[in-house]
Protein backbone atom coordinates (compact mmCIF):
# COMPACT_ATOMS: atom_id res chain seq x y z
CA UNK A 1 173.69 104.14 108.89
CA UNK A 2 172.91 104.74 105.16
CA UNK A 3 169.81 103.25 104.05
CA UNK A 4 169.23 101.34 100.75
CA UNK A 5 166.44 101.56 98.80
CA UNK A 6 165.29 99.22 96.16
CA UNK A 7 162.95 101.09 93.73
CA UNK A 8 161.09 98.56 91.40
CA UNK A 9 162.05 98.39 87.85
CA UNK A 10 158.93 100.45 86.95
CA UNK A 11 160.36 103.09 89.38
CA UNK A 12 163.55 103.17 87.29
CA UNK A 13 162.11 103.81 83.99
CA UNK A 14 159.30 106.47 84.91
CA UNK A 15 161.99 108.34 86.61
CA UNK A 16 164.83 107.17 83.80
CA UNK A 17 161.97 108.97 81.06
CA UNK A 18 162.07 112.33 82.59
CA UNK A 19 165.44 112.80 81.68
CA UNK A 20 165.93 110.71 78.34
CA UNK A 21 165.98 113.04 75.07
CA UNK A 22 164.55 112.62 71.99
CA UNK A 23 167.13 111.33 68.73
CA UNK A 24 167.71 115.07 67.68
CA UNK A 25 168.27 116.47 71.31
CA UNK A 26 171.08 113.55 71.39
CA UNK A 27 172.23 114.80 68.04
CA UNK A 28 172.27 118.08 69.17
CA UNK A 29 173.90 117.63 72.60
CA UNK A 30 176.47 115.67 70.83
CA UNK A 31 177.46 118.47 68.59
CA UNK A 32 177.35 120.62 71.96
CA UNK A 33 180.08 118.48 73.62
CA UNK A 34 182.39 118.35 70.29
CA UNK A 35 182.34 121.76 70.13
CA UNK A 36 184.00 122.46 73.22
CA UNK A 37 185.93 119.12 73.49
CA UNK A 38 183.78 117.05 75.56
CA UNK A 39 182.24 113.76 75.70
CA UNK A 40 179.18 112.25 77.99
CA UNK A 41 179.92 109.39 80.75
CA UNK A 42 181.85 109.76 84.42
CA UNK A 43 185.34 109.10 82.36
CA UNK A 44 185.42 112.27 79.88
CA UNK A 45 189.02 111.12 78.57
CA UNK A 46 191.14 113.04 75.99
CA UNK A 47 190.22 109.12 74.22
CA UNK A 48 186.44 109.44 74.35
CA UNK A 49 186.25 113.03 73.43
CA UNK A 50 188.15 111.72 70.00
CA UNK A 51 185.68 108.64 70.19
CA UNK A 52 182.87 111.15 70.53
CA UNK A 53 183.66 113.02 67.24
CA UNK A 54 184.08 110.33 65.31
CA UNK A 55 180.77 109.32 66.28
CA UNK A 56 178.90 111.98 65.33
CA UNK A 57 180.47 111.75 61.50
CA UNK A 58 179.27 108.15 61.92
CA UNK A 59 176.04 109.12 62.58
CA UNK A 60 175.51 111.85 60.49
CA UNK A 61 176.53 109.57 57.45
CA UNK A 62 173.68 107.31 58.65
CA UNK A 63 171.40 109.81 58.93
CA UNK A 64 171.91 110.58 55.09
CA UNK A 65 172.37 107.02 53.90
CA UNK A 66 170.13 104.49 55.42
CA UNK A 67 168.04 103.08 53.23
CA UNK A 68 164.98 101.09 53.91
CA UNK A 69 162.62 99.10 51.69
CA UNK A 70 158.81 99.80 50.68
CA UNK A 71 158.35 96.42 52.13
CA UNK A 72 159.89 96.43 55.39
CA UNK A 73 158.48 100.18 55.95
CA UNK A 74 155.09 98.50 55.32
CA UNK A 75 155.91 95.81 58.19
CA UNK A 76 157.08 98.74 60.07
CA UNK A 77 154.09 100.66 59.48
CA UNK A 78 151.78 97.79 60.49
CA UNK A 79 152.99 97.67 64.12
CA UNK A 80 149.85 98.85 66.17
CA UNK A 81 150.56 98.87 69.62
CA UNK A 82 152.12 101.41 71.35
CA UNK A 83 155.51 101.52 72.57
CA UNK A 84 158.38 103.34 74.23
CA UNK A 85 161.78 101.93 73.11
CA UNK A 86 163.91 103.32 75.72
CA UNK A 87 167.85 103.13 74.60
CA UNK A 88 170.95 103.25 76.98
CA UNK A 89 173.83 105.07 75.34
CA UNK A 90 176.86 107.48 75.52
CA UNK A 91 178.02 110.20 73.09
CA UNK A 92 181.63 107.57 72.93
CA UNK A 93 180.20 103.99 72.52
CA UNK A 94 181.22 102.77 68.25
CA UNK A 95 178.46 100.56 68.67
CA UNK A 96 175.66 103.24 69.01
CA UNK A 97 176.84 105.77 66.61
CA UNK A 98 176.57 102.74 64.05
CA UNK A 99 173.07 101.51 65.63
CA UNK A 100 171.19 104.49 67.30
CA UNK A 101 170.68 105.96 63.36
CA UNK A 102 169.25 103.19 62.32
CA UNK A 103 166.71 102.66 65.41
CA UNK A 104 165.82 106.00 64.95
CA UNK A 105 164.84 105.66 61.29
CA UNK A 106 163.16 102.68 61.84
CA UNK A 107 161.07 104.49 64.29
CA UNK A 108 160.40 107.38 62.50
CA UNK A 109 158.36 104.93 60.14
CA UNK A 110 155.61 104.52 63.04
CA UNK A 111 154.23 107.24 65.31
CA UNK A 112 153.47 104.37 67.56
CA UNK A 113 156.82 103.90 68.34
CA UNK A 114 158.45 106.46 70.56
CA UNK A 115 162.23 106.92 71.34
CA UNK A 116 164.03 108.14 74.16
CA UNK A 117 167.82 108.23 75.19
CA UNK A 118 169.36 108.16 78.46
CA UNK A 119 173.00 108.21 79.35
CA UNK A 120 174.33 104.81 80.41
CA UNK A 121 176.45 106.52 83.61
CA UNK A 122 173.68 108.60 84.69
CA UNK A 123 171.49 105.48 85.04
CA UNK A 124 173.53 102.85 87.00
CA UNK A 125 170.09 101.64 88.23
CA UNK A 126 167.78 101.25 84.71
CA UNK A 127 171.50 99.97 83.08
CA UNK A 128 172.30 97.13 86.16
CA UNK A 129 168.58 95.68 85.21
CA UNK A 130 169.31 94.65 81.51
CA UNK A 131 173.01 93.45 81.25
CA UNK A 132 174.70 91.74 78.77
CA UNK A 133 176.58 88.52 80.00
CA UNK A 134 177.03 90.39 82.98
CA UNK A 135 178.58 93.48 81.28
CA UNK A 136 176.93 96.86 81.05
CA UNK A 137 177.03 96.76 77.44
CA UNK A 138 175.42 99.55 75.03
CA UNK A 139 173.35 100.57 73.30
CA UNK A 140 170.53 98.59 74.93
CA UNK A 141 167.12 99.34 73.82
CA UNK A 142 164.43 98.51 76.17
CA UNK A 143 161.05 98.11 74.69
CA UNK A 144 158.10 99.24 76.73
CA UNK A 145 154.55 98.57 76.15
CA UNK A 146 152.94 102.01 76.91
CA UNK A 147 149.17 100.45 78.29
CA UNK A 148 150.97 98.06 80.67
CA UNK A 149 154.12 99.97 81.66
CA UNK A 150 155.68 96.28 81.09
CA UNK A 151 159.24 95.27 79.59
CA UNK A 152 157.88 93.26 76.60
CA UNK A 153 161.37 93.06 74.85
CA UNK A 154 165.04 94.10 74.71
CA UNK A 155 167.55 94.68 71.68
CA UNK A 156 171.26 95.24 71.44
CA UNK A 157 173.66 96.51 72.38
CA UNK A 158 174.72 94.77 68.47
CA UNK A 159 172.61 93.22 66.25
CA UNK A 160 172.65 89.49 65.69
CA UNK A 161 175.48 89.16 62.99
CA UNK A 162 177.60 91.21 64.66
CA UNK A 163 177.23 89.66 67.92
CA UNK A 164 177.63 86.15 66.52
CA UNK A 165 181.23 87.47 64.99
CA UNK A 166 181.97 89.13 68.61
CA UNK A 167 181.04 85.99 70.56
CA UNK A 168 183.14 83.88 67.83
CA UNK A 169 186.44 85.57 67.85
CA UNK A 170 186.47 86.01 71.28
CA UNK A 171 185.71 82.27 72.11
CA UNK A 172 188.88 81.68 69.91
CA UNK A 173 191.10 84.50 70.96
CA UNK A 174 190.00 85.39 74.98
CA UNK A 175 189.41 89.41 74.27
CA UNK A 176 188.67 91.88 71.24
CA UNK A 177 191.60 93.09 69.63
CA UNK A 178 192.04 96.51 67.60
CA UNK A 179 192.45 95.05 64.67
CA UNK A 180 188.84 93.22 65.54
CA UNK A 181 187.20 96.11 65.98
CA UNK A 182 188.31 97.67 63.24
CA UNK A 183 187.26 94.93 60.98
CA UNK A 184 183.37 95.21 62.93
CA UNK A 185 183.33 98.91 61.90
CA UNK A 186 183.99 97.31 57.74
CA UNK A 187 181.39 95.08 58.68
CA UNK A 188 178.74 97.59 59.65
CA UNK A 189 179.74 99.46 57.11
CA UNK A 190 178.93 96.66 54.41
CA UNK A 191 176.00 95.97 55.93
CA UNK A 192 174.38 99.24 55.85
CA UNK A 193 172.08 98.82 58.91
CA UNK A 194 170.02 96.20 57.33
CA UNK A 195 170.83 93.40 59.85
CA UNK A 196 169.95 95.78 62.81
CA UNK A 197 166.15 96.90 60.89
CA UNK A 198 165.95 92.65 60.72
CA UNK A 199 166.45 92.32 64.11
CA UNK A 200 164.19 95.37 65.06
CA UNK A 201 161.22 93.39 63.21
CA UNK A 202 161.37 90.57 64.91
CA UNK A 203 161.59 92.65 68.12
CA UNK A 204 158.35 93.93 66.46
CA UNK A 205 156.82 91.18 65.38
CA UNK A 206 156.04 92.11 62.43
């Protein structure tokens, strides 16, 4: 008879943080799996390994472009506790290759702030403790206080404006369409990240 264990949620992320990488080992791996026509996740389709590529143009045009003011990277910079914001991802997900960049920027700005990535598939057990409406939705960043090991906050896997345009058109038409999404990829482009580094302050509280 198999037995089941139920690890606590502290369990989960020690054990999820020996395997996470850091934003430029997720780069890198990501430029790994393009080069020989791969993607991460338990469904490597011909569609995701497309998905994938696209993703990393994404976020190499973030990488270059993001912009963030003297004033917010003061607010930034006046965060003193210290924290591990731990983000659930794959190399696929439109989402992340739009808000991963701009996390990691944000970030950067602090050395209290450390981030780690983990693969959504490989972590059924971190990713079942912090869905979205009941959906395994990414990226989710998981904010850890680093004295108390506790779950002081979560963001994602979209940031606020886009969520409230999500939650709006599908109230009105049942399910995302392509034509949807596509006009969500305009939108983050428009925005330039600046409604995810709003939302990542007051995740801060700064």
């Amino acid at each position: 008879m198999d037995v089941v264990v139920a690890y606590s949620l502290d369990h989960i992320i020690k054990a999820s943080l020996k395997t996470a990488l850091t934003y430029k080992e997720y780069s890198e791996l990501i430029s790994d799996l393009v080069a020989i026509e791969a993607s991460s996740g338990v469904d490597a389709s011909p569609a995701l390994v497309e998905y994938t590529k696209l993703n990393q143009k994404r976020m190499a045009r973030w990488d270059k472009t993001i912009t963030i003011s003297d004033g917010v990277k003061s607010r930034i910079q006046s965060f003193d506790k210290h924290v591990t914001w731990l983000v659930l991802t794959e190399t696929w997900c439109g989402d992340a290759a739009h808000v991963i960049p701009i996390i990691n920027k944000v970030a950067e700005l602090n050395p209290n702030i450390s981030l780690k990535l983990v693969f959504r598939d490989e972590h059924p057990e971190l990713m079942d403790r912090f869905l979205t409406n009941g959906g395994k939705s990414i990226p989710k960043l998981i904010m850890i206080d680093n004295d108390t090991n506790e779950v002081v906050n979560t963001f994602g896997p979209r940031p606020s404006e886009a969520t409230a345009m999500v939650e709006d058109f599908k109230s009105t038409h049942g399910s995302l369409t392509d034509e949807f999404k596509g006009q969500l990829q305009a939108w983050y482009n428009k925005n330039k990240g600046q409604n995810i580094i709003e939302d990542l302050l007051v995740m801060l509280g700064v």
